[in-house]
PDB file of N, CA and C in Angstrom:
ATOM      1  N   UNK A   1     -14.597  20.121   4.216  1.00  0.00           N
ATOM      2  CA  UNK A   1     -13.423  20.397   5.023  1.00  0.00           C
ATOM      3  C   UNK A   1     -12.497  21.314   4.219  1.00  0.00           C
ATOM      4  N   UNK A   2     -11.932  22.422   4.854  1.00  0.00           N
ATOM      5  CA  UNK A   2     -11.170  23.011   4.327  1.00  0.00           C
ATOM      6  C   UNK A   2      -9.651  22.595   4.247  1.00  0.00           C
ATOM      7  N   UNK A   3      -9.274  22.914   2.729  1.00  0.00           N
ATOM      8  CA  UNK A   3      -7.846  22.638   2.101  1.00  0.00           C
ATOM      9  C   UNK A   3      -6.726  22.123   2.955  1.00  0.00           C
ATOM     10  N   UNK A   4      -6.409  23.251   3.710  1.00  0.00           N
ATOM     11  CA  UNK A   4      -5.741  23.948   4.639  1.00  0.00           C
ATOM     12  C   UNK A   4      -5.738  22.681   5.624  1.00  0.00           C
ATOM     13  N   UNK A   5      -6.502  22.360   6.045  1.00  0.00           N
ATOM     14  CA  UNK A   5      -6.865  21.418   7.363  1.00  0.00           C
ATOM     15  C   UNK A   5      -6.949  20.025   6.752  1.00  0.00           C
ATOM     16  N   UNK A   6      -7.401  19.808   5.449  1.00  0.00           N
ATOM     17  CA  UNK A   6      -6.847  18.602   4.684  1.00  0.00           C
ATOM     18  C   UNK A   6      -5.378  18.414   4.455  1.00  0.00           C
ATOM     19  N   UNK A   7      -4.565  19.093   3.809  1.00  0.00           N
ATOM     20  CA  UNK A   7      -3.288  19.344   3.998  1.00  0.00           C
ATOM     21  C   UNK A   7      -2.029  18.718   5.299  1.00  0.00           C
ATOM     22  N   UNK A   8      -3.050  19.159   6.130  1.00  0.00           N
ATOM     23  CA  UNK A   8      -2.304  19.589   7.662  1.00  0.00           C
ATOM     24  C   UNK A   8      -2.365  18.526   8.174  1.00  0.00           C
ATOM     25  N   UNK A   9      -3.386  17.607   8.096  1.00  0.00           N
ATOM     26  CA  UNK A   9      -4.001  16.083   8.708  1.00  0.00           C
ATOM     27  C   UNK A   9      -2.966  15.172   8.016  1.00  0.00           C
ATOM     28  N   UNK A  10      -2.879  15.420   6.748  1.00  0.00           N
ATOM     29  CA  UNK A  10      -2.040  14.441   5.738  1.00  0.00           C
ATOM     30  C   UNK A  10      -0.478  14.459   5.931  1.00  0.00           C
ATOM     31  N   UNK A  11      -0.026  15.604   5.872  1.00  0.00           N
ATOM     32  CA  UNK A  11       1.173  15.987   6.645  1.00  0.00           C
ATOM     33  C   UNK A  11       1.294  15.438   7.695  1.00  0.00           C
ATOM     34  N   UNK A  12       1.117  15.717   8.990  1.00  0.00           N
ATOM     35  CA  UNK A  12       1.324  14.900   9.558  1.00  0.00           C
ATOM     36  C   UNK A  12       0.903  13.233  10.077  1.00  0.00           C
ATOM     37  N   UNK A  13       0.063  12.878   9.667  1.00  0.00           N
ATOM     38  CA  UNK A  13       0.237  11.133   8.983  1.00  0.00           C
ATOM     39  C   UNK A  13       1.139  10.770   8.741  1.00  0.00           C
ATOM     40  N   UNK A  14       1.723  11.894   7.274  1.00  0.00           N
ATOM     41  CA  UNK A  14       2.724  11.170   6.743  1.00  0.00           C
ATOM     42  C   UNK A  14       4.094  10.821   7.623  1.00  0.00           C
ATOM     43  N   UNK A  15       3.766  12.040   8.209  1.00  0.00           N
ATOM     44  CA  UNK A  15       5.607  12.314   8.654  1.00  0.00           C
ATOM     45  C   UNK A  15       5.724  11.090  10.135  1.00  0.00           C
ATOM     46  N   UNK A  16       4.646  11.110  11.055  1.00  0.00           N
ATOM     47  CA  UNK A  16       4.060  10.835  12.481  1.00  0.00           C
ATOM     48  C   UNK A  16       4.247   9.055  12.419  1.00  0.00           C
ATOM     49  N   UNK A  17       3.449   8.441  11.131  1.00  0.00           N
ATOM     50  CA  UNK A  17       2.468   7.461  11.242  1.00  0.00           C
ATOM     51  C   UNK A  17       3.574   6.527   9.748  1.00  0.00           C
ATOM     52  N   UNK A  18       3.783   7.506   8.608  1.00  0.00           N
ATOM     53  CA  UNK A  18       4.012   6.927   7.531  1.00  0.00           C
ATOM     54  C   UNK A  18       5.500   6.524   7.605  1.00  0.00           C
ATOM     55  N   UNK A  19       6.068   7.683   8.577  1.00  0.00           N
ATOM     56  CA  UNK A  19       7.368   8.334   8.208  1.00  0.00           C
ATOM     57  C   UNK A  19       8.326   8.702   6.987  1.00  0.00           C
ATOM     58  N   UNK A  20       7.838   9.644   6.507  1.00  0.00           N
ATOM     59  CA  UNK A  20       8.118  10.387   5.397  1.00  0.00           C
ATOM     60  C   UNK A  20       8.856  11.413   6.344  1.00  0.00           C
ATOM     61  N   UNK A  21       9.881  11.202   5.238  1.00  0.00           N
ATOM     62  CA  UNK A  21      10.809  13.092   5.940  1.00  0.00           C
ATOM     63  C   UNK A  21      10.416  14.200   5.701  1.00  0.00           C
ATOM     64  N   UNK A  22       9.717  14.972   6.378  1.00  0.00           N
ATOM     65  CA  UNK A  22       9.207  16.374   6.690  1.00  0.00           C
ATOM     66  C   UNK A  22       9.705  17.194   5.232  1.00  0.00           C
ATOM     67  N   UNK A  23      11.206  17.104   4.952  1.00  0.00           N
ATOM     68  CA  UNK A  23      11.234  17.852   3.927  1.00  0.00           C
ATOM     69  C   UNK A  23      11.132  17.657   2.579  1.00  0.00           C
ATOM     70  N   UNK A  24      10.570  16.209   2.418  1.00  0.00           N
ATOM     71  CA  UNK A  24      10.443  15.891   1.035  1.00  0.00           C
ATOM     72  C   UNK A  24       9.294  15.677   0.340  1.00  0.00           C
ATOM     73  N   UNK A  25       7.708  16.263   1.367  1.00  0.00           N
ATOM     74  CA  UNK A  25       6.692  16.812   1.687  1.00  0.00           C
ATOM     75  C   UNK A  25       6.508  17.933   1.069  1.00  0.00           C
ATOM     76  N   UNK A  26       5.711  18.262  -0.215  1.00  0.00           N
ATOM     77  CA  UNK A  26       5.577  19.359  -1.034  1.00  0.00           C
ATOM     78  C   UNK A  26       4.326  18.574  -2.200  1.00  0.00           C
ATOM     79  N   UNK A  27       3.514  19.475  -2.427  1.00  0.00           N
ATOM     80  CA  UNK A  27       2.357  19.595  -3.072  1.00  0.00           C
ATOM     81  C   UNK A  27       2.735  18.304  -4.935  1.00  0.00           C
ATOM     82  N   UNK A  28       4.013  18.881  -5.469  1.00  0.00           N
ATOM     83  CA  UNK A  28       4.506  18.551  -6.420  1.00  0.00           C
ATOM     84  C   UNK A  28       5.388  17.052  -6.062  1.00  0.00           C
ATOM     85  N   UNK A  29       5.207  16.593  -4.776  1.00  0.00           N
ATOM     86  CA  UNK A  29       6.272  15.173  -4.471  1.00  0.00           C
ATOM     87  C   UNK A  29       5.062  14.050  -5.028  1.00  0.00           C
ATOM     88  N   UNK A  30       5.807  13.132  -5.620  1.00  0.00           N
ATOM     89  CA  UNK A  30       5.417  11.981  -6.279  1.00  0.00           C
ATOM     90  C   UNK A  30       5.074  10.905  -5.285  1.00  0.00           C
ATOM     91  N   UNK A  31       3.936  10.475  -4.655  1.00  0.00           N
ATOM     92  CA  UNK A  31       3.474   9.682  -3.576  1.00  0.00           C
ATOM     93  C   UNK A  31       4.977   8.380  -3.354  1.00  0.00           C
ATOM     94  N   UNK A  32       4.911   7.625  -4.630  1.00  0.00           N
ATOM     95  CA  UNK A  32       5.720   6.558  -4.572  1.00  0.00           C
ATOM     96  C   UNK A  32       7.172   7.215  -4.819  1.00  0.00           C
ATOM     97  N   UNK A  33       7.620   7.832  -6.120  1.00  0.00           N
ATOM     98  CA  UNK A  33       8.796   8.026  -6.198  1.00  0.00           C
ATOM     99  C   UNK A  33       9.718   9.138  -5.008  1.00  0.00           C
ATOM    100  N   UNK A  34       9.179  10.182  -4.760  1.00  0.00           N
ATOM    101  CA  UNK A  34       9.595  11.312  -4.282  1.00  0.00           C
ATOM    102  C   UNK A  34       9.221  10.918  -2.407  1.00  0.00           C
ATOM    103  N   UNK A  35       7.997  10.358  -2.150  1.00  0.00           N
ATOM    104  CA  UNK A  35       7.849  10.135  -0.649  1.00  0.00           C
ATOM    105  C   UNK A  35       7.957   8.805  -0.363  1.00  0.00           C
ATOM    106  N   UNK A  36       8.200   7.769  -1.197  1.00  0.00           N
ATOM    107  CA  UNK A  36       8.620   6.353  -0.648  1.00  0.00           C
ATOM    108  C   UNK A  36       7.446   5.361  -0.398  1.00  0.00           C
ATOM    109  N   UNK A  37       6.597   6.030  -0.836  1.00  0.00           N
ATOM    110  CA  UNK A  37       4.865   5.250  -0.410  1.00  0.00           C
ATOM    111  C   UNK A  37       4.963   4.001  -1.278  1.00  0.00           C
ATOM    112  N   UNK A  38       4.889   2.708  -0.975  1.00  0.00           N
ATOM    113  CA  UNK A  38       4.673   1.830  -0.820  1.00  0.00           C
ATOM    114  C   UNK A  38       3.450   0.868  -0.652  1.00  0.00           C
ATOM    115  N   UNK A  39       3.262   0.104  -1.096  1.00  0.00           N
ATOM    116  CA  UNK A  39       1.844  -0.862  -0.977  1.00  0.00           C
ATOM    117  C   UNK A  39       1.810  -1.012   0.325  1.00  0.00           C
ATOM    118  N   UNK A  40       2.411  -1.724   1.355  1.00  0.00           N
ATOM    119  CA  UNK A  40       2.110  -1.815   2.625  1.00  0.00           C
ATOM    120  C   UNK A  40       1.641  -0.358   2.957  1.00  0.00           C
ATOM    121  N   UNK A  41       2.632   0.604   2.490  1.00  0.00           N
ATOM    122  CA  UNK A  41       2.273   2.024   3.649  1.00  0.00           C
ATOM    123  C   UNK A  41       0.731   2.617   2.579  1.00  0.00           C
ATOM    124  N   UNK A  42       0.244   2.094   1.954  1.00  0.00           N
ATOM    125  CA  UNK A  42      -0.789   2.380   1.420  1.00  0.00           C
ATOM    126  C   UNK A  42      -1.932   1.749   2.077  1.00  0.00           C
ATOM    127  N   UNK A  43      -1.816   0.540   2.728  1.00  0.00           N
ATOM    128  CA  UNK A  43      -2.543  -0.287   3.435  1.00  0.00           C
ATOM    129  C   UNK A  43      -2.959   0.264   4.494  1.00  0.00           C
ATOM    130  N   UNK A  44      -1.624   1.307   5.251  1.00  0.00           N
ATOM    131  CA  UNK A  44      -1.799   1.955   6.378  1.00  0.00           C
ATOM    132  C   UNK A  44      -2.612   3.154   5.976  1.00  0.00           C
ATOM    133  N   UNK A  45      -2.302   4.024   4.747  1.00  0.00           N
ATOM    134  CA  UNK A  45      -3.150   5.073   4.700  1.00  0.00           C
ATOM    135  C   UNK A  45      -4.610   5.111   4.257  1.00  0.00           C
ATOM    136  N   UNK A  46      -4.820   3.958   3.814  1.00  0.00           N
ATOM    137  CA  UNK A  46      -6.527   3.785   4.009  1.00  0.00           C
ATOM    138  C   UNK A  46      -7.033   3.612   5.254  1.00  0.00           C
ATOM    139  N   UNK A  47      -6.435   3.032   6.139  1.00  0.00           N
ATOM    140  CA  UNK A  47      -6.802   2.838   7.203  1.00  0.00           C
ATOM    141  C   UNK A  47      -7.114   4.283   8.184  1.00  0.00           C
ATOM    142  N   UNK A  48      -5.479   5.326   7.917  1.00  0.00           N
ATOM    143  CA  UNK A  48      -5.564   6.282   8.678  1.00  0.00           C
ATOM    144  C   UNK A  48      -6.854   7.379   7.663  1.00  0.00           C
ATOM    145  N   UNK A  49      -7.009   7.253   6.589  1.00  0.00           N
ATOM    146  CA  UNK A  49      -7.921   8.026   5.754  1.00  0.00           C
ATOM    147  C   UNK A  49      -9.328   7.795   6.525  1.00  0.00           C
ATOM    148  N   UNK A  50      -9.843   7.030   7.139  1.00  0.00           N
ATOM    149  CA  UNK A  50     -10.804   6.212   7.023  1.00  0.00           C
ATOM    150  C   UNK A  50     -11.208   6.574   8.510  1.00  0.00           C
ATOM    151  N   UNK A  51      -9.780   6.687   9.342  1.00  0.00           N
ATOM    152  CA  UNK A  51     -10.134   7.349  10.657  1.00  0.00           C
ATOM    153  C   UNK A  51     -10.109   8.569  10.855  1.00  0.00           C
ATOM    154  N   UNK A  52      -9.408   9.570  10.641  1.00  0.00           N
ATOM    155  CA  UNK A  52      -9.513  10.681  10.036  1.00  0.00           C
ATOM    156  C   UNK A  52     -10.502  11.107   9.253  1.00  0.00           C
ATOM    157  N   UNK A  53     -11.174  10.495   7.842  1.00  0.00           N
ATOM    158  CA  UNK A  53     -11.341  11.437   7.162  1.00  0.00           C
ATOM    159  C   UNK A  53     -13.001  10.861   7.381  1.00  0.00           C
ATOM    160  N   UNK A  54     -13.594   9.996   7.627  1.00  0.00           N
ATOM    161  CA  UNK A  54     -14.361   9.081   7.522  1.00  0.00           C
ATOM    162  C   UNK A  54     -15.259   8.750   6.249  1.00  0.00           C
ATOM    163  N   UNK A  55     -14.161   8.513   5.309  1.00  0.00           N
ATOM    164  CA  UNK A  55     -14.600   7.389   4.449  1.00  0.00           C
ATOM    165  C   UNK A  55     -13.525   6.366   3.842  1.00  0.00           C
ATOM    166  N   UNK A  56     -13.954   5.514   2.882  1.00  0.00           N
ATOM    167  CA  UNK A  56     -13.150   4.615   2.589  1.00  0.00           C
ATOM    168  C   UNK A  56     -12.759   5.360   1.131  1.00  0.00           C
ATOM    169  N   UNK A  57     -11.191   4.079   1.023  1.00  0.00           N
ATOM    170  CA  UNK A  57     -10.442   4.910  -0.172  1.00  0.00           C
ATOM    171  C   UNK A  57     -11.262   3.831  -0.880  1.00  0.00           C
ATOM    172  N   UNK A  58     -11.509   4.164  -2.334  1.00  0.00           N
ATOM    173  CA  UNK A  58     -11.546   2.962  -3.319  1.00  0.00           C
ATOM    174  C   UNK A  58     -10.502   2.767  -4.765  1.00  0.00           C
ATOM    175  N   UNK A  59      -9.862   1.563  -4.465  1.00  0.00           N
ATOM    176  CA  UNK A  59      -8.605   1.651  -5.245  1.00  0.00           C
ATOM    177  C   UNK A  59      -8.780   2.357  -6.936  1.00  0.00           C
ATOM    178  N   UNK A  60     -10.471   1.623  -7.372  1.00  0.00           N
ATOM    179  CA  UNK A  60     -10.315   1.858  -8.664  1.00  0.00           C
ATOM    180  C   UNK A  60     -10.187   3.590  -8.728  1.00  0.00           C
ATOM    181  N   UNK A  61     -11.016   4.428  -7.687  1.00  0.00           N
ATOM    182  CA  UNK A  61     -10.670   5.995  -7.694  1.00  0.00           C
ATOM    183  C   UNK A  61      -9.738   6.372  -7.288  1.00  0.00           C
ATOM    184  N   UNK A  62      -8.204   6.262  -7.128  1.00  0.00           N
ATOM    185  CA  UNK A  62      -6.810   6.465  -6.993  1.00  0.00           C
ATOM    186  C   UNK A  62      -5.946   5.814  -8.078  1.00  0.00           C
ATOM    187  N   UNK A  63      -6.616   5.847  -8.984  1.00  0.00           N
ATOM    188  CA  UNK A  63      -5.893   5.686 -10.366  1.00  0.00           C
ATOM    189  C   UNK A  63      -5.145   6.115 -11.082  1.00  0.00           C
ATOM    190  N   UNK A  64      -5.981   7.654 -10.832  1.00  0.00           N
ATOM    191  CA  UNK A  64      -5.168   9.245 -10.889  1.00  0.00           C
ATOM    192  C   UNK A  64      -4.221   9.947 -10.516  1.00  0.00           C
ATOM    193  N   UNK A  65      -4.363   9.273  -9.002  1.00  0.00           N
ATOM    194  CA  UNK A  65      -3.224   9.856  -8.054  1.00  0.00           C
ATOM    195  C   UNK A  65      -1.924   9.831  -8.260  1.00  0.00           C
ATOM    196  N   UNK A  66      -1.530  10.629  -8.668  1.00  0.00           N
ATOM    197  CA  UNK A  66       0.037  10.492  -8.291  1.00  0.00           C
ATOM    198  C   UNK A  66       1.151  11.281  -7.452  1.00  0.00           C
ATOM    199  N   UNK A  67       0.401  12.587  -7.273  1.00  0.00           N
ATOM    200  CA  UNK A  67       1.258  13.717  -6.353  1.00  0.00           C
ATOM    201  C   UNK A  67       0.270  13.564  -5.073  1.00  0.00           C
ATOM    202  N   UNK A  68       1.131  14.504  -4.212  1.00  0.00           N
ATOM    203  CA  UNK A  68       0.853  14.490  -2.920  1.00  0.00           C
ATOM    204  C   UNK A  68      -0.550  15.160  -2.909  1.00  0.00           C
ATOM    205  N   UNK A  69      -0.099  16.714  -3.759  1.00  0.00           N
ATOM    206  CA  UNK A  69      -1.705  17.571  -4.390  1.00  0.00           C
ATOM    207  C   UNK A  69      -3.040  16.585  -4.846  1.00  0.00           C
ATOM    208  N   UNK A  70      -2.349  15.764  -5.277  1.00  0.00           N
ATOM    209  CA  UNK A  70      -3.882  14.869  -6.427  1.00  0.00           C
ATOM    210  C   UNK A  70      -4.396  14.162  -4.978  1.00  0.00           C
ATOM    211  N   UNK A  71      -3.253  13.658  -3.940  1.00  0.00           N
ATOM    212  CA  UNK A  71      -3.656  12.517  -3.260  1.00  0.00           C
ATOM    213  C   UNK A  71      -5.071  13.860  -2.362  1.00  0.00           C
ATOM    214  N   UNK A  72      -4.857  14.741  -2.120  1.00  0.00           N
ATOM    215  CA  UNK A  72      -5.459  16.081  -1.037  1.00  0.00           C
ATOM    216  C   UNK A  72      -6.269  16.218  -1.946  1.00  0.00           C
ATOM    217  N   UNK A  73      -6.496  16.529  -3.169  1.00  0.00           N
ATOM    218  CA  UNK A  73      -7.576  16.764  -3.815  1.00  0.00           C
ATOM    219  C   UNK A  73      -8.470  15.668  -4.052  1.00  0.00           C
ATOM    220  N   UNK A  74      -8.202  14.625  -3.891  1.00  0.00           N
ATOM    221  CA  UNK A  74      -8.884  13.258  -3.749  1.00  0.00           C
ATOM    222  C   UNK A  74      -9.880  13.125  -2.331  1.00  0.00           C
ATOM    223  N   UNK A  75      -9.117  14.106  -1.459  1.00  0.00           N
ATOM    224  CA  UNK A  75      -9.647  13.791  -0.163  1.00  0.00           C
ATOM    225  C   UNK A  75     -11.083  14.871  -0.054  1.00  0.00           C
ATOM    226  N   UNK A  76     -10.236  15.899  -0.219  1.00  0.00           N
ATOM    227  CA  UNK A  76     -11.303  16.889  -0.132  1.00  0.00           C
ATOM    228  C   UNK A  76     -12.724  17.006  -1.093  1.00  0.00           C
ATOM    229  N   UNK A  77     -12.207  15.989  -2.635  1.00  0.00           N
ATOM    230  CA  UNK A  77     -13.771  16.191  -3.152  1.00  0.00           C
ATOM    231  C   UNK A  77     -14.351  14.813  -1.752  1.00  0.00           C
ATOM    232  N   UNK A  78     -14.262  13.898  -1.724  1.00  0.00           N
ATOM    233  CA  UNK A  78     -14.490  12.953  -0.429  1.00  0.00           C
ATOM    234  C   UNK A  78     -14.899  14.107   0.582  1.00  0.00           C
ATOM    235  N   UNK A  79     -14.633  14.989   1.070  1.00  0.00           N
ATOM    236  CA  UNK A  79     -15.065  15.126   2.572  1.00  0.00           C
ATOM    237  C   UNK A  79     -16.320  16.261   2.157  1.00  0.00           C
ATOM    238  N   UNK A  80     -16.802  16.676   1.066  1.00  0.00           N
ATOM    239  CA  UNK A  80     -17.106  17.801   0.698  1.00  0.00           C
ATOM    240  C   UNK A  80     -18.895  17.552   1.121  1.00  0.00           C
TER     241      UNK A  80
END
């Protein structure tokens, strides 16, 4: 799947589904500190990952994650 269209899916999740404010949405925002992500709303984004992206997250491989970029680059080696 291309970047672009990984990006675009996640974006709006976030904003639609997660509710994250549109403008605090940037490649360099910090999942928890900068977008507010939360264990519950993490609960939700495996779920929406999973319908969307069709696979499952696995916690021990989001270890890494910490920007919005790492979370998209996580996805896309996944959809590849």
């Amino acid at each position: 799947m291309e970047r672009e269209k990984i990006e675009s899916i996640v974006k709006k999740f976030l904003v639609e589904e997660i509710e994250v404010d549109e403008n605090t949405i940037a490649p360099g925002a910090l999942l928890k500190e900068d977008l507010g992500i939360d264990s519950l709303d993490f609960v939700d984004i495996v779920v929406i990952v999973e319908r969307d992206f069709g696979f499952k997250i696995k916690a021990e491989e989001m270890t890494g994650v910490r920007t919005l970029a790492d979370f998209c680059d996580y996805i896309e080696t996944k959809t590849k």
